[in-house]
N, C-alpha and C. Protein backbone atom coordinates (compact mmCIF):
# COMPACT_ATOMS: atom_id res chain seq x y z
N UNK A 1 -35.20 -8.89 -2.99
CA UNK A 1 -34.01 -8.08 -2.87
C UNK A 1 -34.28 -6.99 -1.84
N UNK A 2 -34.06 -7.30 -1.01
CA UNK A 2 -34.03 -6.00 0.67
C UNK A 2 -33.05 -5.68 1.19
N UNK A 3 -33.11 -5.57 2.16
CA UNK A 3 -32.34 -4.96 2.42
C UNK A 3 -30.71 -5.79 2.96
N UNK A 4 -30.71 -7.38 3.45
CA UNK A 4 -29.95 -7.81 3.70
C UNK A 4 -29.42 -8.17 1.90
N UNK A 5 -30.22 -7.93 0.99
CA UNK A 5 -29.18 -8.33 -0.65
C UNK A 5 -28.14 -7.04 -0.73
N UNK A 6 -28.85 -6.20 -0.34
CA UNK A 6 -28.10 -4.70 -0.38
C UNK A 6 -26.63 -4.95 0.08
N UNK A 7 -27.14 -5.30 1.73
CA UNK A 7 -25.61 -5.53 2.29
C UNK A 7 -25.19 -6.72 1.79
N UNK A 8 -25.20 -7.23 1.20
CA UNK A 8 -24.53 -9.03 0.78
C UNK A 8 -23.91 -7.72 -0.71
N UNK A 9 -24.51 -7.06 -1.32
CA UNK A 9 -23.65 -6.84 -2.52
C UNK A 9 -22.55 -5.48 -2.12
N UNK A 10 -22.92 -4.56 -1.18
CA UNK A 10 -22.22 -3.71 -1.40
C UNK A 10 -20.76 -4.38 -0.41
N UNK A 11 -21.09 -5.54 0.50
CA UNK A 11 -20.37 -5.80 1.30
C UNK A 11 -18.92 -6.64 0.62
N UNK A 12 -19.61 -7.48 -0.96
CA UNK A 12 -18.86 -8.07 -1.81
C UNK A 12 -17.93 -7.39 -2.46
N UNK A 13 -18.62 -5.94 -2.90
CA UNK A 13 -18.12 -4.72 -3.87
C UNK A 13 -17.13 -4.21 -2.88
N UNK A 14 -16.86 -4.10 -1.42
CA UNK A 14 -16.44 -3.90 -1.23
C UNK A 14 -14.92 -5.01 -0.97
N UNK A 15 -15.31 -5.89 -0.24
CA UNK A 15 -14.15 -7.04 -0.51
C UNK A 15 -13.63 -6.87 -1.86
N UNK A 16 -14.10 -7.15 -2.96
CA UNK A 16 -13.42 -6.63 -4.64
C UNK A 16 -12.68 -5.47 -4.73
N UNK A 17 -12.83 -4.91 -3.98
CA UNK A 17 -12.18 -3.48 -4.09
C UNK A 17 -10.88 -3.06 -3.37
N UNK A 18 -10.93 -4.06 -2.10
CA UNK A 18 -9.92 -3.95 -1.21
C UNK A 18 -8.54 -3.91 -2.11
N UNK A 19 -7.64 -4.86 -2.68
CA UNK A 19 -6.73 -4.77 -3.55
C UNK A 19 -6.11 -3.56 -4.46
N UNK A 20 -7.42 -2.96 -5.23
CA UNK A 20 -7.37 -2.28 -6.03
C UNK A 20 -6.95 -0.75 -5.13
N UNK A 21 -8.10 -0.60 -4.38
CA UNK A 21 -7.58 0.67 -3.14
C UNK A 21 -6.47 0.67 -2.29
N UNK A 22 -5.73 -0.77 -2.38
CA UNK A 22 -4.28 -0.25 -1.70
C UNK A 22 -3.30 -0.10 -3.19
N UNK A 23 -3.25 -0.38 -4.07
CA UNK A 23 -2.52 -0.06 -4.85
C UNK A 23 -2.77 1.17 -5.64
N UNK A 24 -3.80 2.15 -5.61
CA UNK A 24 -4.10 3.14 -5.95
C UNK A 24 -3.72 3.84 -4.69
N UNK A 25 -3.78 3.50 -3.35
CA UNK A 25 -3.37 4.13 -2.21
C UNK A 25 -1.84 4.71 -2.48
N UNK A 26 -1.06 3.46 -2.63
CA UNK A 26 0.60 3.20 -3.32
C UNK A 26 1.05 3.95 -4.20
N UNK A 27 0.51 4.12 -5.24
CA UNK A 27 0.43 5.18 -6.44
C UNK A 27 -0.11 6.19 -6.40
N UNK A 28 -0.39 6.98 -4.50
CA UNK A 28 -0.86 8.49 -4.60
C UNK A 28 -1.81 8.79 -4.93
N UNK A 29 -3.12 7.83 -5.54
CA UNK A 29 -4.25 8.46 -6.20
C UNK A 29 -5.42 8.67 -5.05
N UNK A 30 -6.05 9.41 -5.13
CA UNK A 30 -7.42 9.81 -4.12
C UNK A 30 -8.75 9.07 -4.50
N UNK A 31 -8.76 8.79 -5.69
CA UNK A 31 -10.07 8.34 -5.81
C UNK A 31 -10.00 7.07 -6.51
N UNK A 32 -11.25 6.13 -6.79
CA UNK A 32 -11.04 4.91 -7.21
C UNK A 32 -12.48 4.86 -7.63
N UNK A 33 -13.01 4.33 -8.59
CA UNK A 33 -14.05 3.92 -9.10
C UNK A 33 -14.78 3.02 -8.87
N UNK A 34 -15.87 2.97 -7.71
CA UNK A 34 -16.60 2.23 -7.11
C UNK A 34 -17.70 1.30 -8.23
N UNK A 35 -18.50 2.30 -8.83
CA UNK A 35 -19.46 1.75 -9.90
C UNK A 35 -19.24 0.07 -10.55
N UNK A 36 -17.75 0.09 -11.04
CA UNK A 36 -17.47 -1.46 -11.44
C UNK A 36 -17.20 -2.32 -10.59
N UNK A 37 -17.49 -2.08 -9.20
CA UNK A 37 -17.13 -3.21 -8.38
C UNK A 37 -18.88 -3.69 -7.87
N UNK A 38 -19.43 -2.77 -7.84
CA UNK A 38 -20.84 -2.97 -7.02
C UNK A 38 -21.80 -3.46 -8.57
N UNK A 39 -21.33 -3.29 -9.73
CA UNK A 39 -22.05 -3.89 -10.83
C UNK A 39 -21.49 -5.63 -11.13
N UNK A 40 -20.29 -5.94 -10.55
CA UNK A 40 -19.62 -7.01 -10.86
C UNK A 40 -20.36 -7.84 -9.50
N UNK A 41 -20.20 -7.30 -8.04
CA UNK A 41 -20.57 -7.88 -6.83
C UNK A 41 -22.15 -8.18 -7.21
N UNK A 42 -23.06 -7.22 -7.75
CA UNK A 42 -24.37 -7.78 -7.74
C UNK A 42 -24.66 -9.05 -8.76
N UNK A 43 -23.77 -8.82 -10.17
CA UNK A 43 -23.60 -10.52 -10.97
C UNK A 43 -23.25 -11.29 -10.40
N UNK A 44 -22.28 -11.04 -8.96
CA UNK A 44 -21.92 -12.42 -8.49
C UNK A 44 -22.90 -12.97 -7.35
N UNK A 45 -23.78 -12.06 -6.59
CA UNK A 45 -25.33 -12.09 -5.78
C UNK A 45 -26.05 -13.08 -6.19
N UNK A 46 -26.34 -12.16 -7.70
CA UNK A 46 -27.17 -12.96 -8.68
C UNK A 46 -26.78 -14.26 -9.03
N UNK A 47 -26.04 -14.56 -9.04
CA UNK A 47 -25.47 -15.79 -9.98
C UNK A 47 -25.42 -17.00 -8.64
N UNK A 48 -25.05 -16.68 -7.33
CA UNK A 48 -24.76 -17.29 -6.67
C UNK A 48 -26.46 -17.53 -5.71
N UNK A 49 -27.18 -16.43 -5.60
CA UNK A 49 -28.43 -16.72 -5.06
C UNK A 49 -28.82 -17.53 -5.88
N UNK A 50 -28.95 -18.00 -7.50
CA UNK A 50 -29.51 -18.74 -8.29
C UNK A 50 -29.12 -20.06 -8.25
N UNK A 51 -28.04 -20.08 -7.13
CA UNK A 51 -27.14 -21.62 -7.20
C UNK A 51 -27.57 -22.21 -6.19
N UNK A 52 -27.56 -21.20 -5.37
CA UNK A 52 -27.94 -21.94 -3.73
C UNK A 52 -29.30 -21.46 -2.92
């Protein structure tokens, strides 16, 4: 896990997130809760480095 897993998860967490930050954009809100996207993106790292 180095530094290219780093960017493979935060890069996922971020794709996951895209959706959620325009509709919180829509609804005026400033902030959005990163933590559950970069804990969900690294299960899917994990799960998918274990496949392939």
């Amino acid at each position: 896990f180095g530094f290219m897993g780093a960017f493979y998860v935060l890069f996922i967490a971020a794709f996951l997130s895209l959706p959620f930050f325009y509709f919180a954009f829509k609804k005026g809100e400033k902030e959005l809760a990163f933590l559950p996207f970069i804990s969900l993106a690294m299960c899917v790292y994990l799960v998918v480095g274990r496949v392939f």
